[in-house]
C-alpha atoms as a PDB file:
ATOM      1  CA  UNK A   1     157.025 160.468  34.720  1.00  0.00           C
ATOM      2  CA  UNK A   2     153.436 158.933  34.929  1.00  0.00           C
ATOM      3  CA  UNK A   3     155.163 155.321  34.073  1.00  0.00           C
ATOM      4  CA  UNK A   4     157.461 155.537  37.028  1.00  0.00           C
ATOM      5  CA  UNK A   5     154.822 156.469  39.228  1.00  0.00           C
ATOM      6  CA  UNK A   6     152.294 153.578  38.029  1.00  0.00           C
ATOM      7  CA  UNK A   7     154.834 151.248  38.026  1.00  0.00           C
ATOM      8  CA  UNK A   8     155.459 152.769  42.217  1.00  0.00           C
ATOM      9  CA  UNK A   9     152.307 152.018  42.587  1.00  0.00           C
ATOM     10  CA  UNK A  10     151.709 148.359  40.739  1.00  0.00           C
ATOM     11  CA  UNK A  11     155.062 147.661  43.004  1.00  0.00           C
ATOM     12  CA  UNK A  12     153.030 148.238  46.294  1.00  0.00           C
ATOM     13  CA  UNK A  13     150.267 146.731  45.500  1.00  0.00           C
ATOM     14  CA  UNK A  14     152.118 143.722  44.226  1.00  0.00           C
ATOM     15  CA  UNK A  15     153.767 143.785  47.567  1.00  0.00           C
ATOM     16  CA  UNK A  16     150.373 144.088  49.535  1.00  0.00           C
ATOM     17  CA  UNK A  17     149.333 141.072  47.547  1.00  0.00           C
ATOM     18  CA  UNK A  18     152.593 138.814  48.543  1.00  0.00           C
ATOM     19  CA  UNK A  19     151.951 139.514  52.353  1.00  0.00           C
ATOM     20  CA  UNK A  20     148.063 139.407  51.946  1.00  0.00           C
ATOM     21  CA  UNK A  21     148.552 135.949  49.903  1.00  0.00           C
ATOM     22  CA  UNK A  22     150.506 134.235  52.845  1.00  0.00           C
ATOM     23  CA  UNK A  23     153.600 132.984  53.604  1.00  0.00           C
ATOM     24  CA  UNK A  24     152.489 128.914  53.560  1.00  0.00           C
ATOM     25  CA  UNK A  25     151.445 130.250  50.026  1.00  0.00           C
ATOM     26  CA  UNK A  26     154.517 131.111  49.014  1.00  0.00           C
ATOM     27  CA  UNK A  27     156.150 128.287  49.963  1.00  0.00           C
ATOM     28  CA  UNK A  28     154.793 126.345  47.450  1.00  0.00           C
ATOM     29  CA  UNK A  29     152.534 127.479  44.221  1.00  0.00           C
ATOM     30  CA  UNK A  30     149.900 125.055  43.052  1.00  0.00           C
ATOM     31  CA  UNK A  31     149.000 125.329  39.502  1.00  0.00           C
ATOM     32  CA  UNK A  32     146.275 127.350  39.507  1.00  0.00           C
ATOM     33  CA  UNK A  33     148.536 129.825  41.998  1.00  0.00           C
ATOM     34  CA  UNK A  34     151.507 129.672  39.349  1.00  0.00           C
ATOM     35  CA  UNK A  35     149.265 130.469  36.373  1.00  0.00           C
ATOM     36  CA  UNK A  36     147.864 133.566  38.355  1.00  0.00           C
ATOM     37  CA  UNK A  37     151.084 134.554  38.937  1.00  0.00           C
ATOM     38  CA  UNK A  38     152.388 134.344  35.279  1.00  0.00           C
ATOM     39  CA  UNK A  39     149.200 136.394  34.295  1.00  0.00           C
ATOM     40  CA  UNK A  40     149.108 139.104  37.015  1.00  0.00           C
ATOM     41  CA  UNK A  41     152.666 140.073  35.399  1.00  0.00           C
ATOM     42  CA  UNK A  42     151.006 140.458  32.259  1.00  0.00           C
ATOM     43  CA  UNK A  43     148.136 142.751  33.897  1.00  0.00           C
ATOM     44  CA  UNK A  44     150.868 144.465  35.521  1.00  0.00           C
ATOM     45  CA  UNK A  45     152.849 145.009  32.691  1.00  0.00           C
ATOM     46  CA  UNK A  46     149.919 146.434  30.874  1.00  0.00           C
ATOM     47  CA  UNK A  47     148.485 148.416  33.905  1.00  0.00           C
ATOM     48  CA  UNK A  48     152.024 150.090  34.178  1.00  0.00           C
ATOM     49  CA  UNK A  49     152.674 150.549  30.583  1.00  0.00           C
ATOM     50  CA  UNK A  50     149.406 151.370  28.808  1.00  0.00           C
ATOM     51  CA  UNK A  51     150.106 149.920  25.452  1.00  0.00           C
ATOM     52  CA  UNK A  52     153.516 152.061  25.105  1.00  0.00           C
ATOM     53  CA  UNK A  53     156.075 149.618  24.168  1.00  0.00           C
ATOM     54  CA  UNK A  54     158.831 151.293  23.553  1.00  0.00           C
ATOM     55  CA  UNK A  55     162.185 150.432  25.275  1.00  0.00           C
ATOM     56  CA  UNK A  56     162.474 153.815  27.331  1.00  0.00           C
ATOM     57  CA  UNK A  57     158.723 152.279  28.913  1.00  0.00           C
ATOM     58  CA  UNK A  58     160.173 149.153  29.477  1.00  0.00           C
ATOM     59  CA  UNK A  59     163.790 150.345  31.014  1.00  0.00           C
ATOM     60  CA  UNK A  60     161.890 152.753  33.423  1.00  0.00           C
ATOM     61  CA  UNK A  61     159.715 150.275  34.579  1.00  0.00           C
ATOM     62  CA  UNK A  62     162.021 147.709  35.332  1.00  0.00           C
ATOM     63  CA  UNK A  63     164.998 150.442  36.722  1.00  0.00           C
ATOM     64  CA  UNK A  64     161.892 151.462  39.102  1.00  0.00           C
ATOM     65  CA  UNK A  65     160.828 148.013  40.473  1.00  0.00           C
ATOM     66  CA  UNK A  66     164.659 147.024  41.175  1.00  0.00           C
ATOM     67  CA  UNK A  67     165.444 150.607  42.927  1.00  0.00           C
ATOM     68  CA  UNK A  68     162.447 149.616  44.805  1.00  0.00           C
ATOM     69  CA  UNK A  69     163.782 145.987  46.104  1.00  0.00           C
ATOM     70  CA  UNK A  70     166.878 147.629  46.918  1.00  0.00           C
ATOM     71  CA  UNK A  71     165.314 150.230  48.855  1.00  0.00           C
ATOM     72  CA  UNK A  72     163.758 147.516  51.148  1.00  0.00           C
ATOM     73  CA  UNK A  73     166.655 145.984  51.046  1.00  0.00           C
ATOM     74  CA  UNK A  74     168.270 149.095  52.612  1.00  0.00           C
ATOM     75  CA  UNK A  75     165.647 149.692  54.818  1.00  0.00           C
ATOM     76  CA  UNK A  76     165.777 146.536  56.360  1.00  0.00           C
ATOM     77  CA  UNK A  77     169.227 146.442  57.057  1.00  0.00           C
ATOM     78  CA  UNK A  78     169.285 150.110  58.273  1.00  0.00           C
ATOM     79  CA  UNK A  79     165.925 149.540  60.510  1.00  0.00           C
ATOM     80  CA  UNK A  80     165.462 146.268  61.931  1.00  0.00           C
ATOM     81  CA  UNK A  81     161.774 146.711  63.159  1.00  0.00           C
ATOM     82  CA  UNK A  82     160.618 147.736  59.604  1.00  0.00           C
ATOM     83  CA  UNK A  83     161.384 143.983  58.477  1.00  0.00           C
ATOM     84  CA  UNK A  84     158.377 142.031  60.109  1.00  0.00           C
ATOM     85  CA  UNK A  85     156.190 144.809  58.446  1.00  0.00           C
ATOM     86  CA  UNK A  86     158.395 144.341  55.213  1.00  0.00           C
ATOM     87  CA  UNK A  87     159.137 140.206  55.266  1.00  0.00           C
ATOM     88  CA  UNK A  88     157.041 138.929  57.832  1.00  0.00           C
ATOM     89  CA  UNK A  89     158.369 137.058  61.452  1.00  0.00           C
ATOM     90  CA  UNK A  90     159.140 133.457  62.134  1.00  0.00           C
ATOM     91  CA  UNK A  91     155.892 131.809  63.900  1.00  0.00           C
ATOM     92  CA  UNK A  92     155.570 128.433  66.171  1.00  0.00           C
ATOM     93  CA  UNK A  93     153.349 126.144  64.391  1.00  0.00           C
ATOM     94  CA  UNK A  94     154.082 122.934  66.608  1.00  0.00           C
ATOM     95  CA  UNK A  95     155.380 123.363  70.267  1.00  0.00           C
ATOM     96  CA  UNK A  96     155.689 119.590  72.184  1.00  0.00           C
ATOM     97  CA  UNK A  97     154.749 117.767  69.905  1.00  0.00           C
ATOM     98  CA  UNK A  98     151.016 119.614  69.453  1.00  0.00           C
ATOM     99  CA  UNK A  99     149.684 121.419  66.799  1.00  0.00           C
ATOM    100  CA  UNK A 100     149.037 125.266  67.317  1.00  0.00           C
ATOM    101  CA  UNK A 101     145.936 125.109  65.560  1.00  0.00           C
ATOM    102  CA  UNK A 102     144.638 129.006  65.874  1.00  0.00           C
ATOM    103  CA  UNK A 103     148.223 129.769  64.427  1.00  0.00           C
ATOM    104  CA  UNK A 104     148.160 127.130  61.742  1.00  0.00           C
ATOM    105  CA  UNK A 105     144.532 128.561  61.185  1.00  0.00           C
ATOM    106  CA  UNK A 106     145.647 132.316  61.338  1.00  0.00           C
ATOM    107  CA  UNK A 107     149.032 131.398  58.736  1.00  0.00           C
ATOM    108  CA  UNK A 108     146.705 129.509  56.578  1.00  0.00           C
ATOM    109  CA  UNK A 109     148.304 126.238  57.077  1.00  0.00           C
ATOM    110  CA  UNK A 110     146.485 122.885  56.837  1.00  0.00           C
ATOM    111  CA  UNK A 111     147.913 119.867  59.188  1.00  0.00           C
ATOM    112  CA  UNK A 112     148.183 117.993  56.001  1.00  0.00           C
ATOM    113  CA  UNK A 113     150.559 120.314  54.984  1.00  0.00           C
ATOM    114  CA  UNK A 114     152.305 120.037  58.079  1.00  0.00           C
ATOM    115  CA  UNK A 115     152.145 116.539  57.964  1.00  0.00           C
ATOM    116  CA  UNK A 116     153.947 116.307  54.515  1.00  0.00           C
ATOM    117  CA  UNK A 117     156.786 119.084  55.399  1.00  0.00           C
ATOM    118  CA  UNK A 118     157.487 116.632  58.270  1.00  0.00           C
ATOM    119  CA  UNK A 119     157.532 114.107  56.471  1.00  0.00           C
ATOM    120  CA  UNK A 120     159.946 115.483  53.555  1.00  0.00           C
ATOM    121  CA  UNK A 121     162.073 115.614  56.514  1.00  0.00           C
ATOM    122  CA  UNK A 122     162.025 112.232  57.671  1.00  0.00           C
ATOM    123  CA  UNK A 123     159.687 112.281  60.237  1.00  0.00           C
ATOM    124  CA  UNK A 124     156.882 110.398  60.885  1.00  0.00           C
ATOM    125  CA  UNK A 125     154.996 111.869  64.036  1.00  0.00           C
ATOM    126  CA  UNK A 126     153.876 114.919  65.297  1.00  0.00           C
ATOM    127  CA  UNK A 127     154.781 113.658  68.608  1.00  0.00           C
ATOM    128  CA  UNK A 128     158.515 113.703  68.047  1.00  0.00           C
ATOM    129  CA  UNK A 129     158.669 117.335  67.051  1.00  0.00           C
ATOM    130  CA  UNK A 130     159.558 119.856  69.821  1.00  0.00           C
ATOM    131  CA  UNK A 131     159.218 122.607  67.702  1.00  0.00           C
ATOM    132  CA  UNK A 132     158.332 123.655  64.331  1.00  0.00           C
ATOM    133  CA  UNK A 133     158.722 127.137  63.025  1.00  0.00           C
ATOM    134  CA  UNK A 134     156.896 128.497  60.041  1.00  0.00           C
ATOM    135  CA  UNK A 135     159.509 130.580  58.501  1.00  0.00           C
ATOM    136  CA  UNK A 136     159.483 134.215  56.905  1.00  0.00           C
ATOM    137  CA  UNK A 137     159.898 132.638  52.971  1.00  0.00           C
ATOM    138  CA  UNK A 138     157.214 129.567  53.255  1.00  0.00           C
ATOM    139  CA  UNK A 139     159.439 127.191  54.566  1.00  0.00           C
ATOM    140  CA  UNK A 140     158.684 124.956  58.001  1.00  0.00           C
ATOM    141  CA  UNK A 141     161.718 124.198  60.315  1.00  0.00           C
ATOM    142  CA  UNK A 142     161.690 121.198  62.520  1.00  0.00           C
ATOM    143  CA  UNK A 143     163.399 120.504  65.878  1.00  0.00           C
ATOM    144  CA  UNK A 144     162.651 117.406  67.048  1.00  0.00           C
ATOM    145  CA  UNK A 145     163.058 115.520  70.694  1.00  0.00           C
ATOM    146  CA  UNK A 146     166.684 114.082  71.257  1.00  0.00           C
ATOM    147  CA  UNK A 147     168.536 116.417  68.084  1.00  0.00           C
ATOM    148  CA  UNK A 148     171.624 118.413  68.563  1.00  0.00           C
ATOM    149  CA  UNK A 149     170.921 121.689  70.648  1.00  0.00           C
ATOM    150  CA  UNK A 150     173.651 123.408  67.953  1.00  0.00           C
ATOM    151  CA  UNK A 151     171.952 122.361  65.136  1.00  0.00           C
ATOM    152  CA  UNK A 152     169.790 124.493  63.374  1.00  0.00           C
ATOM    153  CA  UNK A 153     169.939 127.804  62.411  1.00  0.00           C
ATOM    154  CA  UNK A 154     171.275 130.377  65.191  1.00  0.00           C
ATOM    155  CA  UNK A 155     168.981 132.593  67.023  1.00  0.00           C
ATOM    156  CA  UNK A 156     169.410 136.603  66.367  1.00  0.00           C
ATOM    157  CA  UNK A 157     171.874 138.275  67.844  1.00  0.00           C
ATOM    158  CA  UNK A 158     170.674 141.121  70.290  1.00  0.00           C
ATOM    159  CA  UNK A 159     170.188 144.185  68.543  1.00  0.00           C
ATOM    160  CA  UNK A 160     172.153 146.631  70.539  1.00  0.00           C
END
């Protein structure tokens, strides 16, 4: 029983980290980030385990973290106003062409970074984008002047 209840608690702190880290983070891992990562699952794995190797360990532990992603799962699906707590909201980072700097500051998002996610898409100025949109997972999406009002991905249907 005490395995499933450190590995419980390794899960929410692991979570805590994730949101803590960032979502710009997450988008994409430098090296130092990716080796940090690979180790903190060792440190987990130990933390959670304390030197008992045996398969039973190992089963719980894993059966505990996945019943634990689907329970969020479930949660979010069932409640949407636990999912900005749970995955984060969709911010503006670029509205008319101008940078929201206290947002990019807050999401901790350099321009440079901005600058290169624009340009990944194909474009070259600032000044063309009417909006950009920091996304839950990392990713930045771009609407620029003159493109398709359909394009994109739909807004949220009304809860009702």
């Amino acid at each position: 029983m005490e395995i499933v209840v450190r590995a419980v608690v390794m899960f929410g702190f692991l979570w805590l980290v994730t949101r803590v880290v960032g979502r710009s983070t997450l988008g994409e891992l430098s090296t130092f980030q990716l080796i940090l990562y690979v180790t903190m699952g060792d440190m987990v794995q130990q933390a959670v385990t304390q030197q008992d190797y045996s398969l039973t360990s190992g089963v719980l532990t894993i059966s505990v973290f996945a019943l634990l992603t689907i329970g969020i799962s479930w949660v979010n699906a069932r409640w949407s106003k636990a999912r900005p707590i749970t995955h984060g909201v969709p911010v503006v980072v670029v509205k008319d062409g101008e940078p929201l700097f206290d947002v990019l500051h807050r999401e901790r998002l350099s321009v440079d970074d901005l600058l290169a996610a624009a340009r990944e898409q194909g474009i070259r100025r600032l000044s063309r984008i009417d909006l950009a949109v920091l996304e839950a997972d990392g990713k930045i999406s771009f609407f620029t002047a003159g493109a398709d009002e359909s394009s994109g991905a739909p807004s949220r249907p009304p809860v009702g």
